[in-house]
C-alpha atoms as a PDB file:
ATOM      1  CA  UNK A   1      -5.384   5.016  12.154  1.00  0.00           C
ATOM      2  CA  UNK A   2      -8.811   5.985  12.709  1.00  0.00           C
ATOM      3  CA  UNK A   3     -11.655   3.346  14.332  1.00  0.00           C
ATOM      4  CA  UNK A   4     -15.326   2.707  14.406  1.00  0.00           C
ATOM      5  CA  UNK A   5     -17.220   0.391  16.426  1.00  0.00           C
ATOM      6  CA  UNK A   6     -18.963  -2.309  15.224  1.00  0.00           C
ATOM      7  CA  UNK A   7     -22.548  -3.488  16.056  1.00  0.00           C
ATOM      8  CA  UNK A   8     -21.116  -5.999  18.708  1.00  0.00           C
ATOM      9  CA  UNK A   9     -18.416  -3.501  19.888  1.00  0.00           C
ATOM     10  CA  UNK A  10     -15.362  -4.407  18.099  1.00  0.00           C
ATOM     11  CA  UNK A  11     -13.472  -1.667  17.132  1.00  0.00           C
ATOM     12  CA  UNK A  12     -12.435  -1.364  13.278  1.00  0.00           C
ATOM     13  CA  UNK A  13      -9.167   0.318  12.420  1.00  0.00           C
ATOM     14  CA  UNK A  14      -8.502   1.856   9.077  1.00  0.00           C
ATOM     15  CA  UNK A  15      -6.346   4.277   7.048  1.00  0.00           C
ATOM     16  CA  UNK A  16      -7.432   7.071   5.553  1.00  0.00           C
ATOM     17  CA  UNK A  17      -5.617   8.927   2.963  1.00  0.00           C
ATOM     18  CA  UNK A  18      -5.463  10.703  -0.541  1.00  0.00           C
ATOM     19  CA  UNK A  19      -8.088  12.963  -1.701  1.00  0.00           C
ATOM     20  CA  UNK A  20     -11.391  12.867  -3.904  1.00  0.00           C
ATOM     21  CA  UNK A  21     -14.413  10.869  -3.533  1.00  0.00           C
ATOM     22  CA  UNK A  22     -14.385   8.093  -0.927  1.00  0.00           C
ATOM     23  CA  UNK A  23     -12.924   4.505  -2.006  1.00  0.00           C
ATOM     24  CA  UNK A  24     -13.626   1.937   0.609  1.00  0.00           C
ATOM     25  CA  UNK A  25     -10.694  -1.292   0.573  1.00  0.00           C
ATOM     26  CA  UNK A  26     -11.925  -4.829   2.193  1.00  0.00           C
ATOM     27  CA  UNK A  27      -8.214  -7.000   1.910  1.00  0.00           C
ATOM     28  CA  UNK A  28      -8.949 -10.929   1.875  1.00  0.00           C
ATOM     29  CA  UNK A  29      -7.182 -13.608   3.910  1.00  0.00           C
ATOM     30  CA  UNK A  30      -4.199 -12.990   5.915  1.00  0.00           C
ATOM     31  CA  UNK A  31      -4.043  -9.599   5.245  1.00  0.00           C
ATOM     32  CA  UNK A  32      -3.835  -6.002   6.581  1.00  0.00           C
ATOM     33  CA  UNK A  33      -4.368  -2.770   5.052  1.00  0.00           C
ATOM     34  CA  UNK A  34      -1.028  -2.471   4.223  1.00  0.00           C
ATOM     35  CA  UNK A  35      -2.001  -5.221   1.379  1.00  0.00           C
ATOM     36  CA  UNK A  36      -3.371  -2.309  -1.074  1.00  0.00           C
ATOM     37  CA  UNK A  37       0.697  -0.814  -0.809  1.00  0.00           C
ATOM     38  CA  UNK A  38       1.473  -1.522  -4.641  1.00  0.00           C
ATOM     39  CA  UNK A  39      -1.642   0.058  -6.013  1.00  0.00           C
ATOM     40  CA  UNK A  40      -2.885   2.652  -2.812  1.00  0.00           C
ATOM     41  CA  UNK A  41      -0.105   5.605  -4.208  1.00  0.00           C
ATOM     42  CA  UNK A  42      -2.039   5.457  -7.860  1.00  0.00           C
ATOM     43  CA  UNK A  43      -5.515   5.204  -6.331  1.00  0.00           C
ATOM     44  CA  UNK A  44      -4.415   8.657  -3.551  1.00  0.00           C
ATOM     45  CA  UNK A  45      -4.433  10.851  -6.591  1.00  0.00           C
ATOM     46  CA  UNK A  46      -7.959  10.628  -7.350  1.00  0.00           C
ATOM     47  CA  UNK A  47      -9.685   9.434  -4.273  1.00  0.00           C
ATOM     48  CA  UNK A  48      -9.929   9.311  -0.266  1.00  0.00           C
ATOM     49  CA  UNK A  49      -9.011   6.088   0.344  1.00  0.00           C
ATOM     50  CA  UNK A  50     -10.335   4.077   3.613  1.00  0.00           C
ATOM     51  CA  UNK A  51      -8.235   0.894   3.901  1.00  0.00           C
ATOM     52  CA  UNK A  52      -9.611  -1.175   6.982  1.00  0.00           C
ATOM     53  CA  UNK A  53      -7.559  -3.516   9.358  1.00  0.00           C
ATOM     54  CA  UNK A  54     -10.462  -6.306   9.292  1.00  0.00           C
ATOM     55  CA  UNK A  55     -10.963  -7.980  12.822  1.00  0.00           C
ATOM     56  CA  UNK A  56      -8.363  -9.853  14.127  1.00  0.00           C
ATOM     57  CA  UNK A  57      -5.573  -8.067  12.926  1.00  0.00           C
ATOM     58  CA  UNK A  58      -3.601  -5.079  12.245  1.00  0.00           C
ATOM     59  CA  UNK A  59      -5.254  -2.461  14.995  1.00  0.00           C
ATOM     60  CA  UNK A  60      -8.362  -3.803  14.854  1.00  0.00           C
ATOM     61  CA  UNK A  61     -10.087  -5.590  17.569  1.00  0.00           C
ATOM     62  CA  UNK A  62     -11.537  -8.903  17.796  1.00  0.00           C
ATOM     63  CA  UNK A  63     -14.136 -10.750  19.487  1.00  0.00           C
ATOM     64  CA  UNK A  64     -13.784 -14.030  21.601  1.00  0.00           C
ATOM     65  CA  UNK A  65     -16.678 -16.003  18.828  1.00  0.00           C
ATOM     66  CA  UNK A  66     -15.786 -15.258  15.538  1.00  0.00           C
ATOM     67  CA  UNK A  67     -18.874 -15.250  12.894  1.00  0.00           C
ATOM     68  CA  UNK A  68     -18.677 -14.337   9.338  1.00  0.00           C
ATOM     69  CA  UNK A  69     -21.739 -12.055   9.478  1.00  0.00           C
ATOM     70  CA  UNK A  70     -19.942 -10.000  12.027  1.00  0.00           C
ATOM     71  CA  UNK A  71     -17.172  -9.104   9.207  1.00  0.00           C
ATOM     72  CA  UNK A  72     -19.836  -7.710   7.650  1.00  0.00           C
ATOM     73  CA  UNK A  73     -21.323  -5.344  10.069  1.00  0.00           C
ATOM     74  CA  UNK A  74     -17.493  -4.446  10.535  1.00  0.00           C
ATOM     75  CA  UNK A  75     -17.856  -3.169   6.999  1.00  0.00           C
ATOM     76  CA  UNK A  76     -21.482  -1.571   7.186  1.00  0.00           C
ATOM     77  CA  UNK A  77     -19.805   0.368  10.266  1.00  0.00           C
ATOM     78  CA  UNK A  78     -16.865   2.145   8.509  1.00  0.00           C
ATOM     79  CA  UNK A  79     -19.147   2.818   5.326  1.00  0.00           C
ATOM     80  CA  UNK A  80     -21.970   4.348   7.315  1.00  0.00           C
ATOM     81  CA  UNK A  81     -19.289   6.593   9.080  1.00  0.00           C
ATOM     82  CA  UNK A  82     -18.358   8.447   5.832  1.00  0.00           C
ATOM     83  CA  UNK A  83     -20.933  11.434   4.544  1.00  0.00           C
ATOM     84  CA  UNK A  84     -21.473  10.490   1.464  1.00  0.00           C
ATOM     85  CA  UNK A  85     -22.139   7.091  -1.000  1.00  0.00           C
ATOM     86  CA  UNK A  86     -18.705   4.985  -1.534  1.00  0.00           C
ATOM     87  CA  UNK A  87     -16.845   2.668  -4.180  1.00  0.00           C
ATOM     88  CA  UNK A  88     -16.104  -0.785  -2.135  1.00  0.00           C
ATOM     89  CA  UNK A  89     -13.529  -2.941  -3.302  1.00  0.00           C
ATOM     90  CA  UNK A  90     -13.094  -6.046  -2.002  1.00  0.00           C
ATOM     91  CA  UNK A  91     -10.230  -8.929  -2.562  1.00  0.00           C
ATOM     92  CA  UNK A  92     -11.610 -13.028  -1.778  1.00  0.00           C
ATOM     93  CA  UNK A  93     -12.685 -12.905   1.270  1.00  0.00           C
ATOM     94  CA  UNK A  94     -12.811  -9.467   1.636  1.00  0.00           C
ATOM     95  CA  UNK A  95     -15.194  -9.738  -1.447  1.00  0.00           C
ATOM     96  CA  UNK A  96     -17.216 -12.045  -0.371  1.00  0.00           C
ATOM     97  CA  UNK A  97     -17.657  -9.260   3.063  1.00  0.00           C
ATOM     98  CA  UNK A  98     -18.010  -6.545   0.691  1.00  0.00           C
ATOM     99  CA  UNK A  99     -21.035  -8.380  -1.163  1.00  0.00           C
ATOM    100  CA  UNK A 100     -22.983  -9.058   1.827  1.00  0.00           C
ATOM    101  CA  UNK A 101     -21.991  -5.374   3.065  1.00  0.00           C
ATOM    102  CA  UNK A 102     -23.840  -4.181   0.100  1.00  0.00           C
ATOM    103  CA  UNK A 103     -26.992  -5.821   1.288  1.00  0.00           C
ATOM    104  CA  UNK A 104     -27.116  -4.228   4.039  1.00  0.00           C
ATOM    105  CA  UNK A 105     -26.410  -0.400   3.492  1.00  0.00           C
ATOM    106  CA  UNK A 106     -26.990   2.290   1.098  1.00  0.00           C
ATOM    107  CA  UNK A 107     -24.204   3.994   1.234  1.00  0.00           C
ATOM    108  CA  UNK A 108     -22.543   2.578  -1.608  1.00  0.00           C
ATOM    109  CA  UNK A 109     -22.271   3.778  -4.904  1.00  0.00           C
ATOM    110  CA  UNK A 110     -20.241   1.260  -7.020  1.00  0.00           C
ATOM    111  CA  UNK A 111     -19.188  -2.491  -6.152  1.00  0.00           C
ATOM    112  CA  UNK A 112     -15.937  -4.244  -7.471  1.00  0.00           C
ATOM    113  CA  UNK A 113     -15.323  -7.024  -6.113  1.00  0.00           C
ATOM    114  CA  UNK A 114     -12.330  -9.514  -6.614  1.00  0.00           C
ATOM    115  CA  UNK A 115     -12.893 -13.354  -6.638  1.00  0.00           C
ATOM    116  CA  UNK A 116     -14.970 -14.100  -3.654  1.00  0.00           C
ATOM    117  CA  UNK A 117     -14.902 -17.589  -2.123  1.00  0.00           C
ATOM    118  CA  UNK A 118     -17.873 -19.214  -2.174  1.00  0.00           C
ATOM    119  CA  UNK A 119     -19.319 -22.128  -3.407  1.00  0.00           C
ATOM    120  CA  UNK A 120     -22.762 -22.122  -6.046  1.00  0.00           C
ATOM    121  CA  UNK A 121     -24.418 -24.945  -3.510  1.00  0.00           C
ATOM    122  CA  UNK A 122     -23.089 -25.537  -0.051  1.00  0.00           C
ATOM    123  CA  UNK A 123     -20.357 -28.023   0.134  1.00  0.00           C
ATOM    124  CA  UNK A 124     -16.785 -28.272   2.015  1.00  0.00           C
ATOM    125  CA  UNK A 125     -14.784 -25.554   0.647  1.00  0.00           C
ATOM    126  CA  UNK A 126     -11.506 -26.208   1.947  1.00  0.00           C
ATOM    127  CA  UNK A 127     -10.961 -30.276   3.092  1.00  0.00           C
ATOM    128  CA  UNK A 128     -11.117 -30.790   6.675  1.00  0.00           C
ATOM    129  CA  UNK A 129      -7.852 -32.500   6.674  1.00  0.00           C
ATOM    130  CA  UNK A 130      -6.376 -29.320   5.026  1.00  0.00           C
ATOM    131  CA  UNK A 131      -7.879 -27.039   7.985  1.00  0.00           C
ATOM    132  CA  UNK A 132      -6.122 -29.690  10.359  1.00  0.00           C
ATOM    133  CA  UNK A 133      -3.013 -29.241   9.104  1.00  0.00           C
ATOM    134  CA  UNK A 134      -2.923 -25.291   8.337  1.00  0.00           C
ATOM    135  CA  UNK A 135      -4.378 -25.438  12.697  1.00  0.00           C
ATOM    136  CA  UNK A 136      -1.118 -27.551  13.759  1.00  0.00           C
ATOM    137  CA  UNK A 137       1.240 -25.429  11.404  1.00  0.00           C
ATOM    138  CA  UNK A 138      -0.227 -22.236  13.398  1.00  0.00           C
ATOM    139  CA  UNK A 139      -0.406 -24.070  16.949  1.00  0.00           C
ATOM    140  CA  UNK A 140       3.493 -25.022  16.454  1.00  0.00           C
ATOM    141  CA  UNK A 141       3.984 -21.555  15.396  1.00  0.00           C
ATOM    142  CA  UNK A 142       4.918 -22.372  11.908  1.00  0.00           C
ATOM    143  CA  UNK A 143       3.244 -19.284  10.692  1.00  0.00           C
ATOM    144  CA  UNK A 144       4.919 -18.759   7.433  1.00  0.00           C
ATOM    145  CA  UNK A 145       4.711 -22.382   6.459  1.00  0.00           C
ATOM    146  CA  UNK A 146       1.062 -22.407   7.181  1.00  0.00           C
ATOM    147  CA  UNK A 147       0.590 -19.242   5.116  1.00  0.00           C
ATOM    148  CA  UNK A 148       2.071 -20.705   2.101  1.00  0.00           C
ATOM    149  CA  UNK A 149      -0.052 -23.899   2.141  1.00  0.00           C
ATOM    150  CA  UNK A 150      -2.988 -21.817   2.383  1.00  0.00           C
ATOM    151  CA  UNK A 151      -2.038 -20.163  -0.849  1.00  0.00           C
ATOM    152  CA  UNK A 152      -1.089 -23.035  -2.778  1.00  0.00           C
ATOM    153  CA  UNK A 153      -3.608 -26.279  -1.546  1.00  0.00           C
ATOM    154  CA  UNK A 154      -6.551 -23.608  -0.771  1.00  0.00           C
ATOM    155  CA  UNK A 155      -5.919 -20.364  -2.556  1.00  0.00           C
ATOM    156  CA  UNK A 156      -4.780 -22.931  -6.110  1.00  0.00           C
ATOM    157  CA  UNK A 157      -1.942 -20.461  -6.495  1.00  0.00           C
ATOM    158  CA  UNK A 158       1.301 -21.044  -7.760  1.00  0.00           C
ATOM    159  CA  UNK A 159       4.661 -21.177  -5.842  1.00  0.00           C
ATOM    160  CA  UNK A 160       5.511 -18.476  -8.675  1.00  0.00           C
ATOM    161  CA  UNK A 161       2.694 -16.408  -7.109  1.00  0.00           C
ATOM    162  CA  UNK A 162       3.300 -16.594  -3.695  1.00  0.00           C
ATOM    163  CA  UNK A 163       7.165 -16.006  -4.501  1.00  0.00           C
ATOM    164  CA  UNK A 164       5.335 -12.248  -5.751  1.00  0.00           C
ATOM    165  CA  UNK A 165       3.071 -12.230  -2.498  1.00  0.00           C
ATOM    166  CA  UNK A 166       6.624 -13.090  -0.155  1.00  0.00           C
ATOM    167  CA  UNK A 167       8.372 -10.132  -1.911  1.00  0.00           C
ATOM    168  CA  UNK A 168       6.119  -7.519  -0.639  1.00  0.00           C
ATOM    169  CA  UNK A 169       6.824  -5.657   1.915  1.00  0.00           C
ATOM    170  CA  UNK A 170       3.730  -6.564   3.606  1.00  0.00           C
ATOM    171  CA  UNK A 171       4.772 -10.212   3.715  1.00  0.00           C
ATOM    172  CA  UNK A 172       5.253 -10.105   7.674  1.00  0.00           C
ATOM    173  CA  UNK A 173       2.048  -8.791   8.636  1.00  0.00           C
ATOM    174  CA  UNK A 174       0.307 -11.484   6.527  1.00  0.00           C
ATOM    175  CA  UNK A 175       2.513 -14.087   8.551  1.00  0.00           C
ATOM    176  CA  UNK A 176       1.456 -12.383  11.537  1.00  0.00           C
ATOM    177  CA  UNK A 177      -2.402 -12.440  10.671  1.00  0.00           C
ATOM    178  CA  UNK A 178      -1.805 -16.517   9.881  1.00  0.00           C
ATOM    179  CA  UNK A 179      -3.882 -17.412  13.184  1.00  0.00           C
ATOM    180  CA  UNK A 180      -6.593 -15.922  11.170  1.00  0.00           C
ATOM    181  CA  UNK A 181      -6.544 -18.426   8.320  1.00  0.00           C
ATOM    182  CA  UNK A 182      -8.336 -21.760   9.609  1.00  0.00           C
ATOM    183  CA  UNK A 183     -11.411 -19.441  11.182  1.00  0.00           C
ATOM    184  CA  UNK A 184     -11.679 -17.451   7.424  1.00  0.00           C
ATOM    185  CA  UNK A 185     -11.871 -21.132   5.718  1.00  0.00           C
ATOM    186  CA  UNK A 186     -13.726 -22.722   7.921  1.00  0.00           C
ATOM    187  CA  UNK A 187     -16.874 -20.026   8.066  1.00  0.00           C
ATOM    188  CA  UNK A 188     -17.743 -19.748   4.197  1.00  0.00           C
ATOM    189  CA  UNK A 189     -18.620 -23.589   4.051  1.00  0.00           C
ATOM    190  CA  UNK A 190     -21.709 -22.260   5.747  1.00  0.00           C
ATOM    191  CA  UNK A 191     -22.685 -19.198   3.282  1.00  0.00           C
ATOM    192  CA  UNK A 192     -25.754 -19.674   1.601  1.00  0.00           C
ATOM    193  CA  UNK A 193     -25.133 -18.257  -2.197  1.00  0.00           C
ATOM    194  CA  UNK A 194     -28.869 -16.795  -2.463  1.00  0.00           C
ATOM    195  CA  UNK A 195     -29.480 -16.301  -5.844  1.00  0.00           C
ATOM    196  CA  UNK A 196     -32.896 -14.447  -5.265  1.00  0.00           C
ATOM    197  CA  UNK A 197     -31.642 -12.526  -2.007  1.00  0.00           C
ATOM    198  CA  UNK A 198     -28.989 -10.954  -4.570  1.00  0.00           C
ATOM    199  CA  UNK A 199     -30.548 -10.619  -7.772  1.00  0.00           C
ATOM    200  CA  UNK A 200     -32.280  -7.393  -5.989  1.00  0.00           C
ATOM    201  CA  UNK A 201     -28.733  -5.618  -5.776  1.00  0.00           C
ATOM    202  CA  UNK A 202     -28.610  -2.589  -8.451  1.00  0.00           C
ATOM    203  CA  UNK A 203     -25.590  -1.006  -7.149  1.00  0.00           C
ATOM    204  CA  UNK A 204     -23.169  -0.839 -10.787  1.00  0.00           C
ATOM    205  CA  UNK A 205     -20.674  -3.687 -10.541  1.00  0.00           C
ATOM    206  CA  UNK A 206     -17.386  -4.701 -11.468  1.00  0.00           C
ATOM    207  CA  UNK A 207     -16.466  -8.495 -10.919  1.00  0.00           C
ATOM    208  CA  UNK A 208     -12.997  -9.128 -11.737  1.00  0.00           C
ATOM    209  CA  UNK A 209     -11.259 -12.973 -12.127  1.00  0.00           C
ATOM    210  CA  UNK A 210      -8.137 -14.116 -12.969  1.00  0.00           C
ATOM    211  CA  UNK A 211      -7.885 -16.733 -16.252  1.00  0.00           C
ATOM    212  CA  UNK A 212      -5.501 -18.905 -13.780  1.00  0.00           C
ATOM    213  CA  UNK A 213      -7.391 -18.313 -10.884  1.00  0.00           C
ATOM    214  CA  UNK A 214      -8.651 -21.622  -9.210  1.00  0.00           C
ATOM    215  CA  UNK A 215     -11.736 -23.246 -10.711  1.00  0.00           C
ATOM    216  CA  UNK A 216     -14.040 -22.342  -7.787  1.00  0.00           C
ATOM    217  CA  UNK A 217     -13.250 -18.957  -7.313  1.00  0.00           C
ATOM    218  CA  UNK A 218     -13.945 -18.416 -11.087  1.00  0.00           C
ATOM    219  CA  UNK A 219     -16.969 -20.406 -10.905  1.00  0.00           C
ATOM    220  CA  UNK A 220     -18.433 -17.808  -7.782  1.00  0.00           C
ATOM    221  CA  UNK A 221     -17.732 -15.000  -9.869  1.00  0.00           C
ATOM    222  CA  UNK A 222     -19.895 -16.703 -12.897  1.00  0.00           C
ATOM    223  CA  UNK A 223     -22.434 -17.381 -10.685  1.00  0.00           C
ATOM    224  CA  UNK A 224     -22.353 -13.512  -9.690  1.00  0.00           C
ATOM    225  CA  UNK A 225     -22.503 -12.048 -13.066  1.00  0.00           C
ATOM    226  CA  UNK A 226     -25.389 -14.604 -13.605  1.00  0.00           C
ATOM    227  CA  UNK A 227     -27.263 -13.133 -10.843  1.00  0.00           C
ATOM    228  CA  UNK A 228     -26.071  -9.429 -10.655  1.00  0.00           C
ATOM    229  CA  UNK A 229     -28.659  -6.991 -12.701  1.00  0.00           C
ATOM    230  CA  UNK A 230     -25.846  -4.279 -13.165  1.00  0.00           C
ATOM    231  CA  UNK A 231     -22.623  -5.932 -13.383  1.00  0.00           C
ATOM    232  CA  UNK A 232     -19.357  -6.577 -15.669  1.00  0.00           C
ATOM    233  CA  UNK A 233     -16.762  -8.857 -15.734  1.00  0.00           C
ATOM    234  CA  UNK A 234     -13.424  -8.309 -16.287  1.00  0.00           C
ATOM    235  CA  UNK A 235     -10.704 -11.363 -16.638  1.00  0.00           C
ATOM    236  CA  UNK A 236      -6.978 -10.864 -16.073  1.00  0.00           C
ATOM    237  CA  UNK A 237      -5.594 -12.557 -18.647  1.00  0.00           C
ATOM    238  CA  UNK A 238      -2.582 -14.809 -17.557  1.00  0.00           C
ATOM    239  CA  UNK A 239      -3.096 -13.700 -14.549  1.00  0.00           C
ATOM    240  CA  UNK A 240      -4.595 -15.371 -10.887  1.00  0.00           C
ATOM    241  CA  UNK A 241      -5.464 -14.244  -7.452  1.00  0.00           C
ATOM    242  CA  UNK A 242      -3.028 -12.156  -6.787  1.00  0.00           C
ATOM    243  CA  UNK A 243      -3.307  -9.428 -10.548  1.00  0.00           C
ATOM    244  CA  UNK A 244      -2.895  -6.488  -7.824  1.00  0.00           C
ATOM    245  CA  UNK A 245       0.393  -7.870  -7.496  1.00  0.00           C
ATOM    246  CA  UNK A 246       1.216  -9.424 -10.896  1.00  0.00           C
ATOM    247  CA  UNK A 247      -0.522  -6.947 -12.748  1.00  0.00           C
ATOM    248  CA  UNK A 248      -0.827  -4.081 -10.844  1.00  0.00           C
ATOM    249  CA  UNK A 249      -0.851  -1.221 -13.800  1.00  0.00           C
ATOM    250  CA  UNK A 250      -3.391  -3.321 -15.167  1.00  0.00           C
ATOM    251  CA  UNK A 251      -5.315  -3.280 -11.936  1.00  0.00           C
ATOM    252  CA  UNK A 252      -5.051  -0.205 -10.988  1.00  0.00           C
ATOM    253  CA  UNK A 253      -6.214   1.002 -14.558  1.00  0.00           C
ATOM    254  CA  UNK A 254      -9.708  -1.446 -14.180  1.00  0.00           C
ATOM    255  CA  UNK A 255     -10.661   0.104 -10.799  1.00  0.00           C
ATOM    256  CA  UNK A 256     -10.123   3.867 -11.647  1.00  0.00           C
ATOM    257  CA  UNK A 257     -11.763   3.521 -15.317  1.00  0.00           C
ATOM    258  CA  UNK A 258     -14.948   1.991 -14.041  1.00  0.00           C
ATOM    259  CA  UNK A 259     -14.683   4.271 -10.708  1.00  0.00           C
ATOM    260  CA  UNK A 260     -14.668   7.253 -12.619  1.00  0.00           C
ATOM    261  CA  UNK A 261     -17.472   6.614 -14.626  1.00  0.00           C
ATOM    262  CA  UNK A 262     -20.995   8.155 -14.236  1.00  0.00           C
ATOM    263  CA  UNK A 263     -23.766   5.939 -15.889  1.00  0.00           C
ATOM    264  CA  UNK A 264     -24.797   2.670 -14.814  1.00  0.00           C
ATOM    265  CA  UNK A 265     -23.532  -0.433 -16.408  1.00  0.00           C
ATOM    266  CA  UNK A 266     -24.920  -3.138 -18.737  1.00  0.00           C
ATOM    267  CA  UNK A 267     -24.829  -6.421 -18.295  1.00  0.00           C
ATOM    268  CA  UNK A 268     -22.193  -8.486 -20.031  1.00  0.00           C
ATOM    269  CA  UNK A 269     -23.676 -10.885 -22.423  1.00  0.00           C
END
């Protein structure tokens, strides 16, 4: 793994591999790089891929406060240390770090981003009493119990989802990385969705949503493409949260087409 050190001095982990034109991977909630496994081999053959560790996990470092805006200086850091402009993609909450990354370099050349979790007005995004339970589950070091109520009372997926997230191999490093979970759904009931602080951001886009996806998360990416001068959105059909899983050709074919191409995008009606 190679590192780079954040503004506060944490040092970010991540993988680099393939070959081609640098592609930048942000993984969401209880996560490590090792999430991108079903779809990395496809994306190697036409790109350098950078998968991070984000803080916290994996062999990345941490920092005794967490804040959100520090996941995306993490970000800034590993795109600033590559020579020339990237594709970020970013999965929920990695999204969401990948948006406000954008803001705040100009080093990237295209922007796909996966379901970020936000709300349109701030509000309670995941119920207090749900944060108090997932905190005991992980304090009695129920870890994989705590991981799968995430998914299904937060995340709104379905056991037959998480059944497809528990048969990858990566499984054990997101029960690993389940400490991380209250901190990630505690700090976006905070984030301020800034309509007029985005609408500025020209980088080409590609929001893609799940048709099952929970209500919220599909209402975040509307509110995106309603804000985002140069964006598209693409819906897995049938699909929720988790289409690099349950639809991973279909995936993989999304990011690569609008990767690959050259001219700016227009907005979808």
């Amino acid at each position: 793994m190679d590192t780079v050190t954040s503004a506060d001095g944490t040092t970010i982990a991540f993988e680099k591999t393939g070959h081609g034109p640098p592609l930048v991977l942000v993984h969401g909630t209880t996560a490590d790089h090792t999430r991108w496994e079903p779809i990395r081999p496809a994306l190697e053959e036409q790109f350098t891929v950078y998968a991070i560790d984000r803080r916290g996990r994996g062999e990345s470092g941490d920092s005794p406060e967490y804040a959100l805006e520090r996941e995306f200086e993490d970000i800034v850091a590993v795109i600033n240390s590559i020579s020339e402009p990237v594709v970020l993609l970013g999965h929920s909450y990695g999204a969401l770090c990948s948006l406000e990354a954008a803001l705040r370099t100009d080093n990237i050349r295209k922007l796909i981003l996966y379901e970020p979790p936000f709300l349109r007005t701030p509000g309670e995004l995941t119920p207090a009493a749900t944060l108090a339970e997932l905190h005991a589950l992980v304090e009695n070091e129920e870890n994989e119990q705590a991981l799968v109520q995430f998914f299904t009372d937060v995340a709104g997926m379905s056991l037959d989802e998480v059944d497809v997230l528990r048969a990858a191999p990566n499984w054990p490093a997101r029960v690993s990385a389940a400490h991380t979970v209250v901190r990630e759904e505690a700090a976006p009931a905070a984030y301020v969705f800034d309509a007029d602080r985005l609408a500025p951001l020209e980088t080409p886009t590609l929001l893609l949503t799940g048709s099952e996806s929970a209500p919220f998360l599909k209402e975040a990416t509307a509110a995106l493409a309603e804000v985002l001068p140069n964006c598209r959105v693409v819906t897995f059909e049938g699909h929720g949260h988790v289409a690099i899983n349950s639809a991973t050709d279909r995936f993989v074919a999304e990011v690569l087409a609008f990767a690959g191409e050259s001219e700016s995008l227009p907005q979808t009606p």
